[in-house]
Protein backbone atom coordinates (compact mmCIF):
# COMPACT_ATOMS: atom_id res chain seq x y z
CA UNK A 1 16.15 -7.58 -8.74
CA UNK A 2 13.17 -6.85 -6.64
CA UNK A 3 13.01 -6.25 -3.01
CA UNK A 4 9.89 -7.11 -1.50
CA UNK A 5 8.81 -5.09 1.96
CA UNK A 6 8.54 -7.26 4.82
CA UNK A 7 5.80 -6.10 6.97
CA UNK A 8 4.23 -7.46 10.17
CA UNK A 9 0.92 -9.61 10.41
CA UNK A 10 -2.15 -7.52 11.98
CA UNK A 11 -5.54 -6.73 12.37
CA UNK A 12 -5.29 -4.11 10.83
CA UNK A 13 -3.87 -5.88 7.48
CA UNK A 14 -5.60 -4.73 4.26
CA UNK A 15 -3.83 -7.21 2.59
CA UNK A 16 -1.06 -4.86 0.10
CA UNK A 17 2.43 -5.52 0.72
CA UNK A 18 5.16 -3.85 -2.22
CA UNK A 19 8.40 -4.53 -3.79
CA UNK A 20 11.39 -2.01 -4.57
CA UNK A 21 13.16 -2.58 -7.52
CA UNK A 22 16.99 -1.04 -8.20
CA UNK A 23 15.45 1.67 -10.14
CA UNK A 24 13.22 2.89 -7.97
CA UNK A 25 10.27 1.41 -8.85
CA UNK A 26 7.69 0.20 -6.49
CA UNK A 27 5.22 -2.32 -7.78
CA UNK A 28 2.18 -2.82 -5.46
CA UNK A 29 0.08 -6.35 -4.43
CA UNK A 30 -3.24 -6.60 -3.24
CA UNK A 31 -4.66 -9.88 -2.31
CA UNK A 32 -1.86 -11.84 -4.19
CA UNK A 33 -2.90 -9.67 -7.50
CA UNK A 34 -1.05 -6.61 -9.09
CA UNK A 35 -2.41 -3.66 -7.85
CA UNK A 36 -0.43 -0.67 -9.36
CA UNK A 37 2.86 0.89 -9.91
CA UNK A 38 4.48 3.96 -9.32
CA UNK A 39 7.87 5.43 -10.88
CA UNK A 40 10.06 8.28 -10.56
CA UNK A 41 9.17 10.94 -7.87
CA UNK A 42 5.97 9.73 -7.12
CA UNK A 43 7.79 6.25 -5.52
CA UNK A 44 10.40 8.76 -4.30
CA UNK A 45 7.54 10.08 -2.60
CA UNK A 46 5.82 7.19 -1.33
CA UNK A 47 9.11 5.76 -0.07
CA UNK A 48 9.60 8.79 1.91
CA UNK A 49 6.36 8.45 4.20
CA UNK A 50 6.52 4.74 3.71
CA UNK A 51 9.63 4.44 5.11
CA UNK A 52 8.23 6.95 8.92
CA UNK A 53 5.20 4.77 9.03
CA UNK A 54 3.71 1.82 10.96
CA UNK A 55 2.23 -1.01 9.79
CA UNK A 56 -1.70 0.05 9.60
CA UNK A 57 -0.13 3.51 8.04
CA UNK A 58 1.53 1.76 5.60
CA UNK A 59 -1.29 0.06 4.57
CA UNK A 60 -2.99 2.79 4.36
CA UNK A 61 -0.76 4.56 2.67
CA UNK A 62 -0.48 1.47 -0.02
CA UNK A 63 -4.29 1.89 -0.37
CA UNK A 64 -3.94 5.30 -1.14
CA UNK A 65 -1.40 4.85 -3.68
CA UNK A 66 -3.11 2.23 -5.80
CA UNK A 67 -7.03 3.85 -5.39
CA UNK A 68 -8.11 1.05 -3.72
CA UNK A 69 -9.57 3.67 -0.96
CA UNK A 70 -12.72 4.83 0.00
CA UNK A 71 -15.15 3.53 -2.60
CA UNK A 72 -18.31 4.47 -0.44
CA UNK A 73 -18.65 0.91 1.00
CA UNK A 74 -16.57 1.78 4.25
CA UNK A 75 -19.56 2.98 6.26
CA UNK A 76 -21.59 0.51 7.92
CA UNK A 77 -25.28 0.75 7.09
CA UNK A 78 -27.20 3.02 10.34
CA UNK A 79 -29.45 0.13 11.78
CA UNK A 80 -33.08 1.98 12.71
């Protein structure tokens, strides 16, 4: 059985959301696609900050889990 992580609609969505399952296992979405997975005490990890953070941390913290972070398109271009 899978428990899916209800979070709260903002600006600041990136659009991951995750699912528990009973052993531990936390199973990432991006977008309505799979995004990753993490097991054992790495999720025991995640679920630890996951569970002191707000929403846009969260995400953030979801994008850091699955390397869907920084990929050098996050600056905006310098207009001259």
């Amino acid at each position: 059985m899978r428990q899916t992580v209800a979070m709260e609609s903002n600006d600041e969505d990136l659009g991951f959301s995750c699912q528990i399952t009973k052993n531990g296992r936390v199973f990432f979405v991006h977008l309505n696609r799979p995004a990753g997975v993490l097991s054992g005490k790495e999720a025991s990890r995640f679920m630890a900050k996951f569970s002191q953070s707000n929403f846009q941390q969260q995400q953030l913290l979801m994008a850091k889990a699955t390397g869907h972070y920084k990929h050098g398109n996050e600056k905006q271009s310098k207009k001259r």
